[in-house]
N, C-alpha and C. Protein backbone atom coordinates (compact mmCIF):
# COMPACT_ATOMS: atom_id res chain seq x y z
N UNK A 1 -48.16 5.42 2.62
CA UNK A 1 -46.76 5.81 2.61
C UNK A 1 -46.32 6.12 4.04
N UNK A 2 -45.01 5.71 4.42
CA UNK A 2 -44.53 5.51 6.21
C UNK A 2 -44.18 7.09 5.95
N UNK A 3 -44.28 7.31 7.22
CA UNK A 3 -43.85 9.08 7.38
C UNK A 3 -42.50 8.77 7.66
N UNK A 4 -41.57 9.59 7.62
CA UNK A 4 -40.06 9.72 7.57
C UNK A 4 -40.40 10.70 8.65
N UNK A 5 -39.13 9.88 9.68
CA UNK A 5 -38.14 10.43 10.85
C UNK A 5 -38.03 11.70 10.52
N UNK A 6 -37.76 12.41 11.85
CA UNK A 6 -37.33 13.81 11.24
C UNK A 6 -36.14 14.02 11.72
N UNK A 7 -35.13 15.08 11.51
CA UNK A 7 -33.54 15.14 11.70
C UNK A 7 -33.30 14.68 13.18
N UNK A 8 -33.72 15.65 13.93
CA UNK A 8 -33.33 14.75 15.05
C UNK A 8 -33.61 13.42 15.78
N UNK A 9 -34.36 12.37 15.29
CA UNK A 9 -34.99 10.98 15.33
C UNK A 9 -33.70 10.45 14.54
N UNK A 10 -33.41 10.58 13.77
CA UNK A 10 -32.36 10.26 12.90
C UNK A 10 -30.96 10.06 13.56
N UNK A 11 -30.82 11.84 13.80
CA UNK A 11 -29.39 11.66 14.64
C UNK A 11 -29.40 10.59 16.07
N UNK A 12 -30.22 10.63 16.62
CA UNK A 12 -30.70 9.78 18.14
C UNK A 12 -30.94 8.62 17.45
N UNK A 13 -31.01 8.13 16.10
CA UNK A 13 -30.81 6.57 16.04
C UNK A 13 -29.03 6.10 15.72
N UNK A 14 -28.79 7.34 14.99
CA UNK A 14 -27.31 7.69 14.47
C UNK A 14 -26.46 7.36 15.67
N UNK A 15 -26.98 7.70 17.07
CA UNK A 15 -25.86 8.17 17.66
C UNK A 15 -26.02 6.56 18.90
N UNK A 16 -27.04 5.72 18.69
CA UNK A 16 -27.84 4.65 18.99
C UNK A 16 -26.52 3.87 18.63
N UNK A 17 -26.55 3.35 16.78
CA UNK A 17 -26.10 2.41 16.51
C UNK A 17 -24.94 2.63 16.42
N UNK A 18 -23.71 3.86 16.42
CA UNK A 18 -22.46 4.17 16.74
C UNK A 18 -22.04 3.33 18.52
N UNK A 19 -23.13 4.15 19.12
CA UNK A 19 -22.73 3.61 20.70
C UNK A 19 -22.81 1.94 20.82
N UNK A 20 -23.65 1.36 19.60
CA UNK A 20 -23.97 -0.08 20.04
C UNK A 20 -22.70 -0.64 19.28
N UNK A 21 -22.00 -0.50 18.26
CA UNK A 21 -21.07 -0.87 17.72
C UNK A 21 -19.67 -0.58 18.32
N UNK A 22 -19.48 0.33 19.56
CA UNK A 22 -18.53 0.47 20.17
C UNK A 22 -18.35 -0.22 21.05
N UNK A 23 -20.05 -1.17 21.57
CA UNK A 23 -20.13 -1.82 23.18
C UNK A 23 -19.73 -2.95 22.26
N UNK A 24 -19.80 -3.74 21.13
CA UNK A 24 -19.44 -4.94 20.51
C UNK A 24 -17.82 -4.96 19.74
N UNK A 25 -17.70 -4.06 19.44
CA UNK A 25 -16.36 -3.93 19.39
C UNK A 25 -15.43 -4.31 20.84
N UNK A 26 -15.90 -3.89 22.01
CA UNK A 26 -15.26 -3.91 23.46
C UNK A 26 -15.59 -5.28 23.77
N UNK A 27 -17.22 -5.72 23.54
CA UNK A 27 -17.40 -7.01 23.97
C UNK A 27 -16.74 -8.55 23.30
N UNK A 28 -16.29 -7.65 22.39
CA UNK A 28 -16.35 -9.61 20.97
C UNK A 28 -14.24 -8.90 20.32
N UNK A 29 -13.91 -8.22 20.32
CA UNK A 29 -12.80 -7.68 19.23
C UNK A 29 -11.18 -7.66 21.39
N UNK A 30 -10.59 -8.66 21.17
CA UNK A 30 -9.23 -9.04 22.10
C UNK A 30 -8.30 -7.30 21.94
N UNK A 31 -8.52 -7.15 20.49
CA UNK A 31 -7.57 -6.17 20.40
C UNK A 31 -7.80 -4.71 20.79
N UNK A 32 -9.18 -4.32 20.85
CA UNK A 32 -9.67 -3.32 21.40
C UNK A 32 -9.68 -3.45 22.52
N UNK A 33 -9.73 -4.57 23.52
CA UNK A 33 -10.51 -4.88 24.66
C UNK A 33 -8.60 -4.62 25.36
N UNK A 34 -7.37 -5.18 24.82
CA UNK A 34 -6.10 -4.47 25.47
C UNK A 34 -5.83 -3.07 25.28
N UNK A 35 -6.24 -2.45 24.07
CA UNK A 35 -6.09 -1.02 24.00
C UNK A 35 -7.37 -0.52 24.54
N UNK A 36 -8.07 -1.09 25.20
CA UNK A 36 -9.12 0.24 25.86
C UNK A 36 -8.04 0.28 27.34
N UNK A 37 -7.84 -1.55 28.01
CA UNK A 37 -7.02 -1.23 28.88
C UNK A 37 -6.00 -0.27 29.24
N UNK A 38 -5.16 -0.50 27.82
CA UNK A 38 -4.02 0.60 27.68
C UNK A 38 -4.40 1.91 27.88
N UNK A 39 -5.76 2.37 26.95
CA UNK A 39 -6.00 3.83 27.47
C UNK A 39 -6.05 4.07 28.59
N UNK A 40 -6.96 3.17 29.65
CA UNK A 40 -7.62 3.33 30.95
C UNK A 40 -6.07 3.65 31.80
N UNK A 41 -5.33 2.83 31.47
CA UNK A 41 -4.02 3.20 32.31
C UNK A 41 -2.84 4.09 31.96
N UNK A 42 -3.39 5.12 30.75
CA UNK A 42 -2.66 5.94 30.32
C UNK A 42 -3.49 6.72 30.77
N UNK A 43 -4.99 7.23 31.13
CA UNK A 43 -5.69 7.99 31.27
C UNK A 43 -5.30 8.63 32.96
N UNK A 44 -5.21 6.88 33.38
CA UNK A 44 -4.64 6.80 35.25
C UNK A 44 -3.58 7.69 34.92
N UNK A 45 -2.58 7.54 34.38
CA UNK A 45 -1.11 8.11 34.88
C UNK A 45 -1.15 9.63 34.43
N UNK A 46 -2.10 9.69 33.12
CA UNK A 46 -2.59 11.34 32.85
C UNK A 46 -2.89 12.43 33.86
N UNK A 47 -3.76 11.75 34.78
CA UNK A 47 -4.05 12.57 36.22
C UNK A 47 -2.73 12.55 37.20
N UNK A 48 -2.04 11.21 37.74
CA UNK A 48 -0.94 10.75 38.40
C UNK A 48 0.11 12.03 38.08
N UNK A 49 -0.19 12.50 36.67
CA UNK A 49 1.41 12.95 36.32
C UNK A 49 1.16 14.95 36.08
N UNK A 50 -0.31 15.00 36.10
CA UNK A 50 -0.92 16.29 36.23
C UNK A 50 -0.17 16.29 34.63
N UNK A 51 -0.71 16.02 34.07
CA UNK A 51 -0.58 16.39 32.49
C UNK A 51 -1.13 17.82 32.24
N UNK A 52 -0.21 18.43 31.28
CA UNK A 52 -1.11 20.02 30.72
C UNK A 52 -2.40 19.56 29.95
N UNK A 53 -3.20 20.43 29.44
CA UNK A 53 -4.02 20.65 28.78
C UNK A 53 -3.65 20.18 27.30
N UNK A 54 -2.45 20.50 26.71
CA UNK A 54 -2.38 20.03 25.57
C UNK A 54 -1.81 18.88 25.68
N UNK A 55 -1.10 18.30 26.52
CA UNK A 55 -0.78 16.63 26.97
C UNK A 55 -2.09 16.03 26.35
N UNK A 56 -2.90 16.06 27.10
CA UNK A 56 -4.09 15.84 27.48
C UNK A 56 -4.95 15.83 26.19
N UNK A 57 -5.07 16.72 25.32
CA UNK A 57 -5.68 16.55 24.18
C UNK A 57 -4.70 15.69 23.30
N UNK A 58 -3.56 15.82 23.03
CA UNK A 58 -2.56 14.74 22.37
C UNK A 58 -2.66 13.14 22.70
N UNK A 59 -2.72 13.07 24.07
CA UNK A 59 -2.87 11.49 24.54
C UNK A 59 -4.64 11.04 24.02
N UNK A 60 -5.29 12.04 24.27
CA UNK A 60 -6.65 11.45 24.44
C UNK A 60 -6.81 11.55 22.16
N UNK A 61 -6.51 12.44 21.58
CA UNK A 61 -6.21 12.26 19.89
C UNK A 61 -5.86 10.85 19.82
N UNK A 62 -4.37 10.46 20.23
CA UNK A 62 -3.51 9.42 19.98
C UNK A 62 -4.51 8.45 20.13
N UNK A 63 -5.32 8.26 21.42
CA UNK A 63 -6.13 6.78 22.03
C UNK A 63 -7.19 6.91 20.99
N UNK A 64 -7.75 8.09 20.60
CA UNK A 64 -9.19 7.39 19.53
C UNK A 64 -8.86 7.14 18.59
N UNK A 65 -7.30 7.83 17.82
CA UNK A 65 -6.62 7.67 16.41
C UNK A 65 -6.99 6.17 16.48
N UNK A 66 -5.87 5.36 17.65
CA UNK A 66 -5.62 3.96 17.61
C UNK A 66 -6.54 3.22 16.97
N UNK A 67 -7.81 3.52 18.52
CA UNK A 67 -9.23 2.87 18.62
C UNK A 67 -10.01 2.48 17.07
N UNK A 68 -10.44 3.81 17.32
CA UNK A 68 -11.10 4.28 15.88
C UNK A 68 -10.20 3.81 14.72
N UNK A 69 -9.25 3.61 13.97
CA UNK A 69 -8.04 2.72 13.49
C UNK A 69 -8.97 1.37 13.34
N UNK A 70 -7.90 1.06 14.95
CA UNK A 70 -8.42 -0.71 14.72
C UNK A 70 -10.06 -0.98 14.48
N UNK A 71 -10.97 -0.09 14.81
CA UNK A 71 -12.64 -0.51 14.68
C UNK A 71 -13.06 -0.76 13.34
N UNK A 72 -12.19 0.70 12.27
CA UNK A 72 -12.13 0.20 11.06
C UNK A 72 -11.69 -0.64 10.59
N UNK A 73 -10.48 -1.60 10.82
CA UNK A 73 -9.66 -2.59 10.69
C UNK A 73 -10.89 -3.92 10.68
N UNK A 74 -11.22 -4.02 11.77
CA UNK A 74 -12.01 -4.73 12.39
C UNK A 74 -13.32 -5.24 11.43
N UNK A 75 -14.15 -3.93 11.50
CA UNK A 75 -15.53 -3.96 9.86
C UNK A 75 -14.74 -4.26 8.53
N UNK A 76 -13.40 -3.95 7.81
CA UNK A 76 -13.12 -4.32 7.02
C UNK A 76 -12.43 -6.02 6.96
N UNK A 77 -12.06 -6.54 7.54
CA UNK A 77 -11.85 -7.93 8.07
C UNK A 77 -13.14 -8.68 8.03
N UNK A 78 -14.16 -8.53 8.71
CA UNK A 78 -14.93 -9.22 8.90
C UNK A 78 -16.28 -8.83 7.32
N UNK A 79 -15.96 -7.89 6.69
CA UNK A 79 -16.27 -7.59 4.80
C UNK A 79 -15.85 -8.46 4.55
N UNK A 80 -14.44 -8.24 4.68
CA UNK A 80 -13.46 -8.84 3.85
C UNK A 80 -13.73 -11.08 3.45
N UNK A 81 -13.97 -11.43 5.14
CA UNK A 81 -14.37 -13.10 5.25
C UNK A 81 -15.84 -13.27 4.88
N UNK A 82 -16.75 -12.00 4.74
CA UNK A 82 -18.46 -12.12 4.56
C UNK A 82 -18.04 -12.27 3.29
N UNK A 83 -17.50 -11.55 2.79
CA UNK A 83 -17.43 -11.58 0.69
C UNK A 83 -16.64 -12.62 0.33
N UNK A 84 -15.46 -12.67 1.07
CA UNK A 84 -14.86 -14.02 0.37
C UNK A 84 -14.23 -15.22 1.61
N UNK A 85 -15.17 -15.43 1.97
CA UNK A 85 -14.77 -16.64 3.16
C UNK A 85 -13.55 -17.67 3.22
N UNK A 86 -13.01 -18.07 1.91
CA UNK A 86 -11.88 -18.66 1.31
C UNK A 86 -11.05 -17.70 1.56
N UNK A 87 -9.66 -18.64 1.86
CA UNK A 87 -8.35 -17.43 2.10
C UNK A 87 -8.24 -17.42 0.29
N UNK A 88 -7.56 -15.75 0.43
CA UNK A 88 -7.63 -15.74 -0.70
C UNK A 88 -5.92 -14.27 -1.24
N UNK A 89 -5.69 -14.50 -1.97
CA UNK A 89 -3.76 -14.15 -1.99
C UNK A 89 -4.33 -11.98 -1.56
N UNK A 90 -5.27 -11.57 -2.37
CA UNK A 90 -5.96 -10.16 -2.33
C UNK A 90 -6.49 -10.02 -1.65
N UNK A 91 -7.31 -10.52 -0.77
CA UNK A 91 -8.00 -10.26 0.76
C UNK A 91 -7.07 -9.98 1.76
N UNK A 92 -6.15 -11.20 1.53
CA UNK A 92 -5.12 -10.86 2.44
C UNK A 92 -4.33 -10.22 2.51
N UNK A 93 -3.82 -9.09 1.20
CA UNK A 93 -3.21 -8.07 1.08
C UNK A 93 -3.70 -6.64 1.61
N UNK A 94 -5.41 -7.18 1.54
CA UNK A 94 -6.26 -5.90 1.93
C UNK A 94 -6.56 -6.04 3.25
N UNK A 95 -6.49 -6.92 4.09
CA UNK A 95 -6.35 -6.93 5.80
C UNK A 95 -4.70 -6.55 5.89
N UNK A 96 -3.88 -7.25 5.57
CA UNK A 96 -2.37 -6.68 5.79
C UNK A 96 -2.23 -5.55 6.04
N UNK A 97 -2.51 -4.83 4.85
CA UNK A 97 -3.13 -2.91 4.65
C UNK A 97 -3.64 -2.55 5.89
N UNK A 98 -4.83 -2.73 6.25
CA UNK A 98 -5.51 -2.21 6.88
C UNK A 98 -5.39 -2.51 8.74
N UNK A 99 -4.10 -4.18 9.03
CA UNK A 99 -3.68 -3.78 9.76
C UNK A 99 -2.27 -2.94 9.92
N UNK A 100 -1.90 -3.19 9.09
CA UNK A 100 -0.88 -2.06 9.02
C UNK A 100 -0.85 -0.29 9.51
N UNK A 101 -2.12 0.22 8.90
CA UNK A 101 -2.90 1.43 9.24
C UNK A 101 -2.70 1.72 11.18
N UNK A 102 -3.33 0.35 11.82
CA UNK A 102 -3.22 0.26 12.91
C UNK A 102 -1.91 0.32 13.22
N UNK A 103 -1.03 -0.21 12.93
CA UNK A 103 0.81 -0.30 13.55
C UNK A 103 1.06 0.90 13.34
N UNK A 104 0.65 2.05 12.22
CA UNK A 104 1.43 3.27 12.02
C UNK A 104 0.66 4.17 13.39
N UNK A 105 -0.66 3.82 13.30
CA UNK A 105 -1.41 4.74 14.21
C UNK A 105 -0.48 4.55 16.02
N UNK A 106 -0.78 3.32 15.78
CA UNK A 106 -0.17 2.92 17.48
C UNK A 106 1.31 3.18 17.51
N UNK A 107 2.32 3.17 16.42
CA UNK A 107 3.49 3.69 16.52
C UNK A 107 3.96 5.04 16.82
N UNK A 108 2.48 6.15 16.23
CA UNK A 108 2.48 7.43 16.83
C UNK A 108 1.84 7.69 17.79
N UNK A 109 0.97 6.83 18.69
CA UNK A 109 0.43 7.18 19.95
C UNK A 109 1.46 6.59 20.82
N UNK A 110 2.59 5.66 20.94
CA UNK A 110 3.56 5.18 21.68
C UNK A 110 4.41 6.19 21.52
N UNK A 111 5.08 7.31 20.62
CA UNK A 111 5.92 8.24 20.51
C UNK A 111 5.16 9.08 21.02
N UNK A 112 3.86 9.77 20.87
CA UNK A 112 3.62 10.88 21.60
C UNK A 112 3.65 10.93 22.99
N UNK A 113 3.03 9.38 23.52
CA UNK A 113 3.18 8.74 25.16
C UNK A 113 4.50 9.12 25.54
N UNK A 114 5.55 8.97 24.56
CA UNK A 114 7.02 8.90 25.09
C UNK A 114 7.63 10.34 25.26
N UNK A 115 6.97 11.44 24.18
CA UNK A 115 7.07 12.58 24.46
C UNK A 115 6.69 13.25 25.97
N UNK A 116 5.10 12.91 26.27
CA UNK A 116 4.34 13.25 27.38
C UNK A 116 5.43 12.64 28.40
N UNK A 117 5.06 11.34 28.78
CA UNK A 117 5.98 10.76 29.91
C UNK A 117 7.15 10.74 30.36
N UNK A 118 8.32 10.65 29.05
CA UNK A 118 9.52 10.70 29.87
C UNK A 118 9.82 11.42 30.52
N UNK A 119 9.62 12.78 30.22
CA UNK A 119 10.50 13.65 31.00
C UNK A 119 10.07 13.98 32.50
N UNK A 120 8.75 13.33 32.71
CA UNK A 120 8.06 13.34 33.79
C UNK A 120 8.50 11.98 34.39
N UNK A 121 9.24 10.98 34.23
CA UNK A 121 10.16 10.28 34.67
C UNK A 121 11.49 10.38 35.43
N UNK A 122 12.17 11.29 34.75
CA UNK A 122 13.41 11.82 34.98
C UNK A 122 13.75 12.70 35.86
C-alpha cells in the first residue's frame, strides 16, 4: 500500500498545479495574454497616479475578478468541445453564459478604473 502525502506535500503540489495552469493560460489563451497587458498598464499608472491604499486593493480585486473570470471561462470551453466536439445549439448557450460572466466582470473593473482615474485626470 503507497503511503499518502502528508498536508503540506499536498498543498506544495496544490499550489504547483494552480501556478502551472496560470503560466498556460498566459502562454496558449489571446484573451488573458491582452488583459494581463491591461493589468500591467493599469498597475503602471497605479504607481504614476500614487493611488490610495484602497484604490489599490479595488483595482488589483477588479484585475483577478476579470482574470480569474475569464480562466474559468476558458476550462469550461475547452469541457465544453472535450464532451461535445460538434457545435451543438446547448453548448453554445453554456459558453455564451460563461462568456458573458466575463463582460459583466470586465464591465465592473472598467467602472471602478473610471472611478480611480478620472478624477486624477481632471
Amino acid at each position: 500500500m503507497a503511503k499518502k502525502d502528508n498536508f503540506l506535500i499536498n498543498r506544495l503540489k496544490s499550489i504547483t498545479y494552480a501556478f502551472k495552469g496560470a503560466i498556460l493560460l498566459l502562454k496558449t489563451e489571446a484573451s488573458i495574454q491582452i488583459q494581463f497587458v491591461i493589468a500591467i498598464l493599469i498597475t503602471i499608472a497605479g504607481f504614476y497616479f500614487d493611488i490610495s491604499t484602497t484604490e489599490w486593493i479595488l483595482q488589483t480585486f477588479a484585475i483577478g475578478l476579470v482574470m480569474s473570470i475569464e480562466g474559468l471561462n476558458t476550462a469550461l470551453e475547452a469541457m465544453s468541445d472535450f464532451i461535445h466536439p460538434e457545435r451543438h445549439k446547448k453548448i453554445g448557450f453554456i459558453k455564451d453564459i460563461a462568456a458573458g460572466a466575463v463582460f459583466i466582470a470586465s464591465v465592473a473593473a472598467v467602472i471602478v478604473g473610471c472611478i480611480i482615474y478620472f478624477p486624477k485626470l481632471s
